[in-house]
C-alpha atoms as a PDB file:
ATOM      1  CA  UNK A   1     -36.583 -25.072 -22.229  1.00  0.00           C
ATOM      2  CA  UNK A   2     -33.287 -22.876 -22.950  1.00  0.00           C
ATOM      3  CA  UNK A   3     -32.443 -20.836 -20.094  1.00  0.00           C
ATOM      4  CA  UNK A   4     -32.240 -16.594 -20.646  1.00  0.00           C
ATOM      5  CA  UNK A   5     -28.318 -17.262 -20.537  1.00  0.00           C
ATOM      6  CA  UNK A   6     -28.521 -19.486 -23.716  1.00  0.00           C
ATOM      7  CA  UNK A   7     -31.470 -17.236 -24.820  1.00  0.00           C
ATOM      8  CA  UNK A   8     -28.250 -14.303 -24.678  1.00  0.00           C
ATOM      9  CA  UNK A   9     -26.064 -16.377 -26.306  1.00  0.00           C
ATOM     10  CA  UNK A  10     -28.209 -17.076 -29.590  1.00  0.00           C
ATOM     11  CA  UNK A  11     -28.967 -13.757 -30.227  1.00  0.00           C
ATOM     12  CA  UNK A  12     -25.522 -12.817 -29.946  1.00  0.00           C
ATOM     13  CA  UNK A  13     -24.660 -15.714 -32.130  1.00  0.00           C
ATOM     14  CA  UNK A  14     -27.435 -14.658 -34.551  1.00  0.00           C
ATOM     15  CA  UNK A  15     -27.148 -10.860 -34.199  1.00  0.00           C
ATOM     16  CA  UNK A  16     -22.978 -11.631 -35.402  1.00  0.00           C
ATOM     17  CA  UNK A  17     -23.869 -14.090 -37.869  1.00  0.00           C
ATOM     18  CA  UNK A  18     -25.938 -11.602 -39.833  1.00  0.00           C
ATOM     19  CA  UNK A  19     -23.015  -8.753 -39.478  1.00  0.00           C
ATOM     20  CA  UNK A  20     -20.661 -11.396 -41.268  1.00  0.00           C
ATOM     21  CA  UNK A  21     -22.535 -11.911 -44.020  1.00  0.00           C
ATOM     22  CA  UNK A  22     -23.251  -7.911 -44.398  1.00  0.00           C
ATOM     23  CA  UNK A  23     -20.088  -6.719 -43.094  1.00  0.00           C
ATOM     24  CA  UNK A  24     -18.212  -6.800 -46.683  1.00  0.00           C
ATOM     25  CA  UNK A  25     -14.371  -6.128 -44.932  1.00  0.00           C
ATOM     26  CA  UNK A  26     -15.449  -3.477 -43.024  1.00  0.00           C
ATOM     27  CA  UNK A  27     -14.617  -3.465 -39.204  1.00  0.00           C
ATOM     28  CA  UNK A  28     -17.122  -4.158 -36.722  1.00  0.00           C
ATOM     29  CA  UNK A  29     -17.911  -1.802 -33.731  1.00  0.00           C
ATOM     30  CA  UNK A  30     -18.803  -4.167 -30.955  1.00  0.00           C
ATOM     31  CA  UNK A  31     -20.707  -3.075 -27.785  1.00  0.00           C
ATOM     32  CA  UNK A  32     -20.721  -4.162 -24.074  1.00  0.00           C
ATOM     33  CA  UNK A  33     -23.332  -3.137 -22.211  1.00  0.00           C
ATOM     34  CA  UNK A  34     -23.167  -4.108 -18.055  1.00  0.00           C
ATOM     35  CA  UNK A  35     -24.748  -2.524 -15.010  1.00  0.00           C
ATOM     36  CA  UNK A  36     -22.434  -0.309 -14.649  1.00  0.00           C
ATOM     37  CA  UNK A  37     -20.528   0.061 -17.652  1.00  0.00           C
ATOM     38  CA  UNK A  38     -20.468   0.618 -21.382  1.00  0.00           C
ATOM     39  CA  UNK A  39     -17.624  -0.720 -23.281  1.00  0.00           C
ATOM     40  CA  UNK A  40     -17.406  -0.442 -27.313  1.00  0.00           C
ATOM     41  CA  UNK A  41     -14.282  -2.075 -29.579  1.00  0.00           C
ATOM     42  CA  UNK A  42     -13.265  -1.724 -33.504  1.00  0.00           C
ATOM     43  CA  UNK A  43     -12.590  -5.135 -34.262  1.00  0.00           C
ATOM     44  CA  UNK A  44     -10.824  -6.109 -37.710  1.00  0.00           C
ATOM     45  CA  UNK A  45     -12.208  -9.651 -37.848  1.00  0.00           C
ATOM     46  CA  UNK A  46     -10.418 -10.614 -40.418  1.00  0.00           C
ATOM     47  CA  UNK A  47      -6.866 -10.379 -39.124  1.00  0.00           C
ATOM     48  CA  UNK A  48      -8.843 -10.709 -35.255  1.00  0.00           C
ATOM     49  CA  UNK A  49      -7.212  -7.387 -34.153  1.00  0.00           C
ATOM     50  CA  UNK A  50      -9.134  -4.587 -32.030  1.00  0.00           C
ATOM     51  CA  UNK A  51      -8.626  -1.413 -33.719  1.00  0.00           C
ATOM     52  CA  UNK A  52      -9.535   1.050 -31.134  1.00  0.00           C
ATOM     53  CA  UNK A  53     -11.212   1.200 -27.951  1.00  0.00           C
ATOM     54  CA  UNK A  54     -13.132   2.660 -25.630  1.00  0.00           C
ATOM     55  CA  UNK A  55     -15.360   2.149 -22.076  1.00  0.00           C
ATOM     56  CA  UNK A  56     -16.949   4.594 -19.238  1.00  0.00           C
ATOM     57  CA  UNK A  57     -13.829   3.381 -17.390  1.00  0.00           C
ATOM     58  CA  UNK A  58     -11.377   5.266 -19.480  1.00  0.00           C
ATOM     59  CA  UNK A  59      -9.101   7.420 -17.999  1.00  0.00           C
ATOM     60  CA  UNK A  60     -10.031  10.239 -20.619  1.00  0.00           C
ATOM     61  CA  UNK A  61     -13.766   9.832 -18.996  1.00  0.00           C
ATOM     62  CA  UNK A  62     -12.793   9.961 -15.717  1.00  0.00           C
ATOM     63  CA  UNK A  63     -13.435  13.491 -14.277  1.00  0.00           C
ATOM     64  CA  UNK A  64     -16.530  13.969 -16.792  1.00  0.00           C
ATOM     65  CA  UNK A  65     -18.558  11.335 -16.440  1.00  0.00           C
ATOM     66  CA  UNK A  66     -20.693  11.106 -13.074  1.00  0.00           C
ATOM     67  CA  UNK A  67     -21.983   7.535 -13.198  1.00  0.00           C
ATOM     68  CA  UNK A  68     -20.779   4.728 -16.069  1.00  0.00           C
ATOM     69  CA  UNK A  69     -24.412   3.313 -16.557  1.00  0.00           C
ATOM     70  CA  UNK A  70     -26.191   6.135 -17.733  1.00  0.00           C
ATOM     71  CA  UNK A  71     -27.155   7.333 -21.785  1.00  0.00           C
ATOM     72  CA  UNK A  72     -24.459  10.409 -20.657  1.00  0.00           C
ATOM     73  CA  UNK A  73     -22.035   8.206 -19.998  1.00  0.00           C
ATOM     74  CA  UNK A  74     -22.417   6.033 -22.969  1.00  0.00           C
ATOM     75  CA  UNK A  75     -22.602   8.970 -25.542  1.00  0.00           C
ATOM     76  CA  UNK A  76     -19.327  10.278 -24.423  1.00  0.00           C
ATOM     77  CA  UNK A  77     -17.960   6.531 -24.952  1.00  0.00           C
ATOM     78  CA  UNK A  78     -19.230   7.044 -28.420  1.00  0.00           C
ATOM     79  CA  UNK A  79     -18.060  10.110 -29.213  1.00  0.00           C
ATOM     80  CA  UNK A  80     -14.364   8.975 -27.794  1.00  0.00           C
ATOM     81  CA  UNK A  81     -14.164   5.737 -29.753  1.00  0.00           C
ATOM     82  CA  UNK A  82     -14.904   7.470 -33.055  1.00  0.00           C
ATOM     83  CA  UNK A  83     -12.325   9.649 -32.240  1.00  0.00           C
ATOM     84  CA  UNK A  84     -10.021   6.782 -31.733  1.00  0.00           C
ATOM     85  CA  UNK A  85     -11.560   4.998 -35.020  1.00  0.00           C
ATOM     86  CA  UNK A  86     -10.617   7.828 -37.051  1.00  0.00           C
ATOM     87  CA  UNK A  87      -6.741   7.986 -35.587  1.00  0.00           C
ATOM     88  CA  UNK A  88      -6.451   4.516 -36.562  1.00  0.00           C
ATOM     89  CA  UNK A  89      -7.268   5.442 -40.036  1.00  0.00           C
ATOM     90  CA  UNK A  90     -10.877   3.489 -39.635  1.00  0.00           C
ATOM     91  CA  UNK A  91     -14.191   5.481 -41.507  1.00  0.00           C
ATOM     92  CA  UNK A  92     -16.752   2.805 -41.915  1.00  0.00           C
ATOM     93  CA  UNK A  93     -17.708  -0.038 -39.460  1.00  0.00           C
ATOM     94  CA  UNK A  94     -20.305  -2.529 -38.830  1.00  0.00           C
ATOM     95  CA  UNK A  95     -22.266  -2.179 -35.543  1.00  0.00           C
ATOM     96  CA  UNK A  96     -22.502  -5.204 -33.545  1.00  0.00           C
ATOM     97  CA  UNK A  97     -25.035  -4.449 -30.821  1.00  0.00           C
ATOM     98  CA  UNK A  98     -24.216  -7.603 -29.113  1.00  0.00           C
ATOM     99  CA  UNK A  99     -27.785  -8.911 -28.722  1.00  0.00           C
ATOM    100  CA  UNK A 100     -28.603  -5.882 -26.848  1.00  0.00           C
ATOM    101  CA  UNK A 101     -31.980  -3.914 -27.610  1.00  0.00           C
ATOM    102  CA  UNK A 102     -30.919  -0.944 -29.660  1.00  0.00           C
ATOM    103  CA  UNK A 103     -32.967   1.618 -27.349  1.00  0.00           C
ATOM    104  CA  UNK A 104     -31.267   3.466 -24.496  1.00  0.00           C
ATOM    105  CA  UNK A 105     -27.837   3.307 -24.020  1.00  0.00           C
ATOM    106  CA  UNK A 106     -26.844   1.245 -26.784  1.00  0.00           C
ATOM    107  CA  UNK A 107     -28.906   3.551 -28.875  1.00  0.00           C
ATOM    108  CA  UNK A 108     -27.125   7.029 -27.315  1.00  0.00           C
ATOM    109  CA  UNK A 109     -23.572   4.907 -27.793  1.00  0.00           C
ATOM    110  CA  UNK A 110     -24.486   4.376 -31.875  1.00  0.00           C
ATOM    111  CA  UNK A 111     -26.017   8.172 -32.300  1.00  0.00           C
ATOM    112  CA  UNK A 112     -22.677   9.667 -30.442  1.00  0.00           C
ATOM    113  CA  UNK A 113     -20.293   7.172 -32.641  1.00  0.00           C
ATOM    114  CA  UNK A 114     -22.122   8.696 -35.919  1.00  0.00           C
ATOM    115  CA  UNK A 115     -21.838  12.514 -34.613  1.00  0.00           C
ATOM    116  CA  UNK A 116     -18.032  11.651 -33.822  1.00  0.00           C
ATOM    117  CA  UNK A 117     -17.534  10.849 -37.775  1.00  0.00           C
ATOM    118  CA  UNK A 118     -17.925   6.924 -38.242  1.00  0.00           C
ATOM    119  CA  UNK A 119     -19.994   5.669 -41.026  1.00  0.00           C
ATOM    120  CA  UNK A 120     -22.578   2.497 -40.199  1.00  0.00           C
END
């Protein structure tokens, strides 16, 4: 019987697998969800370069967000790293939900991302 740490780590495995074979050059927009912070990358996996990036722990979130492991919290993570996408010239990305449920704040991170301007 696998334990729900190598449960994690097949649907991560599984969950990237599919984004490679869909991803057609585009970069991928990985999330990191812990309990109590939300972290999100552009990745270039092709040249295995992060592009941009952006957590709850930013110094740009400091003073507005009240608590890193909230849907607040991760919206404003999504709206910063689509700003910081689009200054490094990136439009259209892959999301990479990291085995995470899309619901909650990996849902609010994704909806903020697509206000900010990125294309997935």
């Amino acid at each position: 019987m696998l334990s729900a740490k190598d449960m994690g780590t097949r649907r991560r495995r599984r969950t990237r697998s599919s984004i490679r074979r869909r991803s057609k050059g585009r970069p991928r927009l990985s999330v990191f969800r812990s309990g109590r912070h939300i972290y999100a990358q552009v990745i270039d996996d092709g040249r295995g370069v992060t592009l941009a990036a952006a957590s709850s722990i930013d110094k740009a979130l400091k003073g507005s967000v009240a608590k890193g492991c909230d849907k607040a919290a991760a919206s404003a993570v999504g709206k910063l790293i689509a700003e910081r996408a689009k200054a490094a010239g990136v439009g259209e990305v892959v999301f990479d939900r990291g085995g995470y449920i899309y619901h909650g704040r990996v849902k609010a991170l994704a909806d903020a991302a697509r206000d900010g301007g990125l294309a997935f």
